[in-house]
C-alpha atoms as a PDB file:
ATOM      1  CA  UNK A   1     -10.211  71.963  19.915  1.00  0.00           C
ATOM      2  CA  UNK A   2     -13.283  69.909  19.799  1.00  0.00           C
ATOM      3  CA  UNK A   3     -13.808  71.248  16.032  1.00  0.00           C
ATOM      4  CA  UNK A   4     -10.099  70.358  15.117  1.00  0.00           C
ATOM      5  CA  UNK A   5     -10.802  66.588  16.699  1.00  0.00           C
ATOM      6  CA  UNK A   6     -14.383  66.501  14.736  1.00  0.00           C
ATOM      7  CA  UNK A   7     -12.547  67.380  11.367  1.00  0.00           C
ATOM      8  CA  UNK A   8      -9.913  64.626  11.923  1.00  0.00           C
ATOM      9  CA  UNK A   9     -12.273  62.086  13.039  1.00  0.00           C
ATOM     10  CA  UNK A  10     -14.260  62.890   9.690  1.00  0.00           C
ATOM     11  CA  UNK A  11     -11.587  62.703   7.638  1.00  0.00           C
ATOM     12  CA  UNK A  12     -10.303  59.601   9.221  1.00  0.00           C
ATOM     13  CA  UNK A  13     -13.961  58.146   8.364  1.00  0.00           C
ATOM     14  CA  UNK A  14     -13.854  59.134   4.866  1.00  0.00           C
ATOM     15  CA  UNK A  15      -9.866  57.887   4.759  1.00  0.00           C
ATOM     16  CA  UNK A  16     -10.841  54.815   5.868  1.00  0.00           C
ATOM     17  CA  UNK A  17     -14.323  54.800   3.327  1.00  0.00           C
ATOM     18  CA  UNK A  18     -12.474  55.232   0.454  1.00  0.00           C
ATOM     19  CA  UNK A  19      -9.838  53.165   1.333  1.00  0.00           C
ATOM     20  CA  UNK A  20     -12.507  49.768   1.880  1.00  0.00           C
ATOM     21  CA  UNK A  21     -13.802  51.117  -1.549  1.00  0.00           C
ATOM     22  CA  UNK A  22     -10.699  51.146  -3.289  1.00  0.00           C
ATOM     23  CA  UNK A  23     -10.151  47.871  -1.894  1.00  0.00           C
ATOM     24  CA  UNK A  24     -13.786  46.322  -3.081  1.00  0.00           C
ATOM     25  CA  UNK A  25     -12.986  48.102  -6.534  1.00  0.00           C
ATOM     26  CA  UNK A  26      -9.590  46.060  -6.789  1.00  0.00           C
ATOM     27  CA  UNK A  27     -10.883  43.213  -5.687  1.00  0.00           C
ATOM     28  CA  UNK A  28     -11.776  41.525  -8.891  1.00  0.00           C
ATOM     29  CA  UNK A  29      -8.082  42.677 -10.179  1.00  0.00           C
ATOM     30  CA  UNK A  30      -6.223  41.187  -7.449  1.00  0.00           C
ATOM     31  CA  UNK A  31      -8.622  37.419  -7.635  1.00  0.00           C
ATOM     32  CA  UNK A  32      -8.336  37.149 -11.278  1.00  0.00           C
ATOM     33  CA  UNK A  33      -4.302  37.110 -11.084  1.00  0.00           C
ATOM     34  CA  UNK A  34      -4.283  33.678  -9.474  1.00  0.00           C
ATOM     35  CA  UNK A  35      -7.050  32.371 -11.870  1.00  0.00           C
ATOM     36  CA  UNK A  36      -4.597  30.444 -14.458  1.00  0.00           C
ATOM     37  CA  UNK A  37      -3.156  28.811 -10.749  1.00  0.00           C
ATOM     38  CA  UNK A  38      -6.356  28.097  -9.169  1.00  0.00           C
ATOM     39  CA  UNK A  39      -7.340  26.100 -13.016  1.00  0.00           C
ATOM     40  CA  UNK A  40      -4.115  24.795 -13.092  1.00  0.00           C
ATOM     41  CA  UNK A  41      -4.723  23.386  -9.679  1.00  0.00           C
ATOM     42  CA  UNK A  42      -8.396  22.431 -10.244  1.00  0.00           C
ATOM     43  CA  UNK A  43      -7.475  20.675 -13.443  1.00  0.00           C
ATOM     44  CA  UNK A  44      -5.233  18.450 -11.762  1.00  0.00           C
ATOM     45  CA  UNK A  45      -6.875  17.958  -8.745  1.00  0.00           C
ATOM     46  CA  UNK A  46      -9.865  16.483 -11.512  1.00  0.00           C
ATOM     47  CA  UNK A  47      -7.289  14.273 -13.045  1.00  0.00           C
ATOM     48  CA  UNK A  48      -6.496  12.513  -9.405  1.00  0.00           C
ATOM     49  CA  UNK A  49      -9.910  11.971  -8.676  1.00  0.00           C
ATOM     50  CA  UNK A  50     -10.572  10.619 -12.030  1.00  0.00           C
ATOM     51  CA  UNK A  51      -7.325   8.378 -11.273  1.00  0.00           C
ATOM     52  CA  UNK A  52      -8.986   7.483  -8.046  1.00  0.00           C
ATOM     53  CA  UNK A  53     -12.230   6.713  -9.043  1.00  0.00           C
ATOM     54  CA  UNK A  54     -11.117   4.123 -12.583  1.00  0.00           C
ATOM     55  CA  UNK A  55      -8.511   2.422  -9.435  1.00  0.00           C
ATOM     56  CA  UNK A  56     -11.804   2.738  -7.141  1.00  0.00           C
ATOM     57  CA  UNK A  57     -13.753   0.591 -10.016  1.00  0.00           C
ATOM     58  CA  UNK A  58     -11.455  -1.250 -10.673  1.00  0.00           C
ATOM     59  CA  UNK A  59     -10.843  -2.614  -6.922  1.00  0.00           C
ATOM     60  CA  UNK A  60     -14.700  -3.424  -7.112  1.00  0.00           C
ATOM     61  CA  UNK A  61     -14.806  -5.295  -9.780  1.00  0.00           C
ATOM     62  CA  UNK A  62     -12.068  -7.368  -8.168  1.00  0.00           C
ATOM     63  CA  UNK A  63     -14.338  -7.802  -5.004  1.00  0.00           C
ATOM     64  CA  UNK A  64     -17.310  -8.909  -7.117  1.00  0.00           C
ATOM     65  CA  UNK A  65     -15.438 -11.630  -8.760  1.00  0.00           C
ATOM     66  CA  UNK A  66     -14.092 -12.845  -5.490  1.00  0.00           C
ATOM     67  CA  UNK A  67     -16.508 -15.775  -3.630  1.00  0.00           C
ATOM     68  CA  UNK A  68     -18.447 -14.180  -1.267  1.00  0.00           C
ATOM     69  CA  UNK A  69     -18.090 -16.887   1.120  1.00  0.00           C
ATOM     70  CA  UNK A  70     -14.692 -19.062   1.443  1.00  0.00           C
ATOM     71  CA  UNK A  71     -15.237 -21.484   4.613  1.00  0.00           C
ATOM     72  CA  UNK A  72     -15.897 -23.892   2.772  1.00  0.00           C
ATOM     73  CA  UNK A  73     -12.231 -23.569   1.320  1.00  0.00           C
ATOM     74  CA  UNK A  74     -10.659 -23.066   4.369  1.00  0.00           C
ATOM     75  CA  UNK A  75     -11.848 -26.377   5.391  1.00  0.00           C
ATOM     76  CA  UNK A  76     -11.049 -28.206   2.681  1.00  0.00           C
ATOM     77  CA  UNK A  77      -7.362 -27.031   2.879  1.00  0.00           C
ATOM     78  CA  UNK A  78      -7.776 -27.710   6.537  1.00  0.00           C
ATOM     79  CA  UNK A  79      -8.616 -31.101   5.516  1.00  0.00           C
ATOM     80  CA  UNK A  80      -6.157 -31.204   3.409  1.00  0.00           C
ATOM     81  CA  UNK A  81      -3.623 -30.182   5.625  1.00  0.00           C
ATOM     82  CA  UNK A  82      -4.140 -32.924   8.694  1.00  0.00           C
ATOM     83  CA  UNK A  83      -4.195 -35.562   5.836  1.00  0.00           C
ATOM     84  CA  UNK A  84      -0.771 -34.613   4.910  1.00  0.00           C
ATOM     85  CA  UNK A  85       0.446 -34.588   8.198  1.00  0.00           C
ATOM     86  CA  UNK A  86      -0.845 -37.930   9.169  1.00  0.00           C
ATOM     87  CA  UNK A  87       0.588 -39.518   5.756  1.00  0.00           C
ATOM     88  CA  UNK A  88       3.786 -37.017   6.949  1.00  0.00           C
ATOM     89  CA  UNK A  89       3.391 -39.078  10.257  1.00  0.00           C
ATOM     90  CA  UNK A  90       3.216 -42.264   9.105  1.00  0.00           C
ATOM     91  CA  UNK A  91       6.472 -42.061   6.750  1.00  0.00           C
ATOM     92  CA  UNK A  92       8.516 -40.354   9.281  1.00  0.00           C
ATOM     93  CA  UNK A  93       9.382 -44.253  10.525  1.00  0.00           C
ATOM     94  CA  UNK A  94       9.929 -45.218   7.140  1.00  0.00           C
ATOM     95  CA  UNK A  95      12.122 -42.336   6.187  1.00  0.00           C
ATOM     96  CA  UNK A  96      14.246 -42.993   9.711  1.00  0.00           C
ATOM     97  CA  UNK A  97      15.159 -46.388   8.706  1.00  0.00           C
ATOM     98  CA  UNK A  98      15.951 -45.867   5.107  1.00  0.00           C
ATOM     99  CA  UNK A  99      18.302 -42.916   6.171  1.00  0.00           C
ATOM    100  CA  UNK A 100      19.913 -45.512   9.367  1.00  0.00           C
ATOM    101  CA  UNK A 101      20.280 -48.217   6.049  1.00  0.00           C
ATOM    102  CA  UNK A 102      22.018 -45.598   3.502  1.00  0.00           C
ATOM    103  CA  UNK A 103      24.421 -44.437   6.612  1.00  0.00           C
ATOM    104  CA  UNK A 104      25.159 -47.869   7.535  1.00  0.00           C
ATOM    105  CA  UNK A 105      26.089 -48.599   3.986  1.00  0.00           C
ATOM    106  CA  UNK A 106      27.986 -45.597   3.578  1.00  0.00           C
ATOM    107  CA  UNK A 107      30.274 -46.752   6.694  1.00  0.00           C
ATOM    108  CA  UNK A 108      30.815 -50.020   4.911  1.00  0.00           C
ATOM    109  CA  UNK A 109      31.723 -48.416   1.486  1.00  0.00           C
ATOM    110  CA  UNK A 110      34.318 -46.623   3.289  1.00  0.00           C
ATOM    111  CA  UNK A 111      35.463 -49.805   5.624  1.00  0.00           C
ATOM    112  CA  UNK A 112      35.525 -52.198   2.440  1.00  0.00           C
ATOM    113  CA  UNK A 113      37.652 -48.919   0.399  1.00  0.00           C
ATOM    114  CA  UNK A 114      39.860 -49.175   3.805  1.00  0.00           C
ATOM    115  CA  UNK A 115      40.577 -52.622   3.201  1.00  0.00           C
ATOM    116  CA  UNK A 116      40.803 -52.981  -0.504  1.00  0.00           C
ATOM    117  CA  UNK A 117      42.502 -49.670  -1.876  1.00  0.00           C
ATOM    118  CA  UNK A 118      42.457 -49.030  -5.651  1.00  0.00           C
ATOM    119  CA  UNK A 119      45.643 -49.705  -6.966  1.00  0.00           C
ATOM    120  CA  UNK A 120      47.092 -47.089  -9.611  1.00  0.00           C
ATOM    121  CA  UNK A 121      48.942 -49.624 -12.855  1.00  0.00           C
END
């Protein structure tokens, strides 16, 4: 019995060598299908990061030409701002009244219309 197990076990061994060894032989055979893919791929994968990198330049070239330093913008259009809102403030008044004077004319346009009506010939 032990001979019969010995003879399996060493033809299981050489099974399984030949099989890895058939496998490392086929190998090559079996990579090279998906080469055409695998270029196909690569190629286009190149093209994105070449589409990357000319939108990557780009975008820098943009932040170069953009002031390094804009406070002193800000506060000018700060500035800017309150000014308008003070000259905003001060016509506010003015703008009241002339809008009090065009409604109070309006009312006596329509109460002088009331009293003289157009007359149709």
């Amino acid at each position: 019995m032990d001979r019969h197990l010995k003879s399996t076990r060493a033809g299981a061994k050489r099974i399984g060598r030949l099989w890895w060894i058939a496998a490392l032989c086929l190998l090559p055979l079996a990579s090279g299908c998906g080469k055409r893919e695998v270029t196909r791929k690569s190629k286009v994968q190149e093209k994105e990061i070449q589409r990357l990198q000319t939108e990557l330049d780009g975008l820098d070239a943009e932040l170069k030409l953009l002031p390094k330093d804009r406070t002193k913008e800000v506060e000018e259009s700060r500035k800017r701002l309150e000014d308008l809102e003070k000259a905003a403030a001060r016509l506010n008044p003015e703008i009241e009244q002339l809008e009090t004077a065009k409604a109070a004319r309006e009312k006596e346009s329509i109460s002088y219309r009331a009293q003289y009506p157009l007359k149709s010939h």
